[in-house]
Protein backbone atom coordinates (compact mmCIF):
# COMPACT_ATOMS: atom_id res chain seq x y z
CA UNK A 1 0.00 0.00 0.00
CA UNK A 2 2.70 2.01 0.89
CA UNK A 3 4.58 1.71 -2.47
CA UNK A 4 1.59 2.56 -4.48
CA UNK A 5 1.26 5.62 -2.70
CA UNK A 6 4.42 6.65 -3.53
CA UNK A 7 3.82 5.76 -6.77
CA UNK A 8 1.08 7.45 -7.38
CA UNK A 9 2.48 10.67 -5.56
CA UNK A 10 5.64 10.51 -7.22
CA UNK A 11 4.04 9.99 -10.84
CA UNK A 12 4.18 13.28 -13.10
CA UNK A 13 1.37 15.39 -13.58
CA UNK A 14 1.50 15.46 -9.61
CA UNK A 15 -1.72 14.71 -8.25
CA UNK A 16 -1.88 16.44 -4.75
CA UNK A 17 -5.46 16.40 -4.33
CA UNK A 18 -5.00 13.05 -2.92
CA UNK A 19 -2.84 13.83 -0.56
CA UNK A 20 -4.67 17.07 0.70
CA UNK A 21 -8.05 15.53 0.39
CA UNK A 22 -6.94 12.72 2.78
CA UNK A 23 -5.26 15.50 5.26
CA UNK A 24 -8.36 17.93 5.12
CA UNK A 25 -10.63 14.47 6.11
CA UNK A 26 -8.34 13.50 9.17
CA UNK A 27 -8.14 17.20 10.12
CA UNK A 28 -11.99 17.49 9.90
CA UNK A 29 -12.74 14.27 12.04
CA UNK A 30 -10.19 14.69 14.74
CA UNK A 31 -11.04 18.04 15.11
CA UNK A 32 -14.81 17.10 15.56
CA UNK A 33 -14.08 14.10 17.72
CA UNK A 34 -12.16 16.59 20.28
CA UNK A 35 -14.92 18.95 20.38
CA UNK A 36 -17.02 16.34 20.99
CA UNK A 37 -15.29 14.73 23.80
CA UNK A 38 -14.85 18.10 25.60
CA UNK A 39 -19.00 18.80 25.00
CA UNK A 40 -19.17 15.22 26.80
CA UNK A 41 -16.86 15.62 29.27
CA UNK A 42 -18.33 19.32 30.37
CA UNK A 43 -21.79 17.53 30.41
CA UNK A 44 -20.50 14.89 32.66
CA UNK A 45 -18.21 16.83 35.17
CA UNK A 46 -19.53 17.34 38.32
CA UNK A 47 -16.79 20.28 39.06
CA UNK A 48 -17.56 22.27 36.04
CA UNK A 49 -21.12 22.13 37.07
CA UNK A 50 -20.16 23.86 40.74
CA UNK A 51 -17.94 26.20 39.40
CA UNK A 52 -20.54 27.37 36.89
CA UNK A 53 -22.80 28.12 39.95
């Protein structure tokens, strides 16, 4: 897998939109995973609920 990526990266015309389509995905879901676990873990918290008060 690893040598058909290269491959394919290293293959002229370039095709980046591979590469930055495949960043921009990972960037998208980790980012929404860690909002998500911090919406979770402020729900969840007992000490963020007191110090709110």
């Amino acid at each position: 897998m690893i040598n058909m990526a290269s491959t394919e990266l290293s293959r002229e015309p370039s095709i980046w939109w591979n590469l930055s389509g495949a960043f921009f995905l990972m960037f998208v879901l980790v980012l929404s995973v860690n909002l998500f676990s911090d919406l979770v873990n402020d729900a969840f918290d007992p000490k963020t609920q007191l110090e709110a008060a």
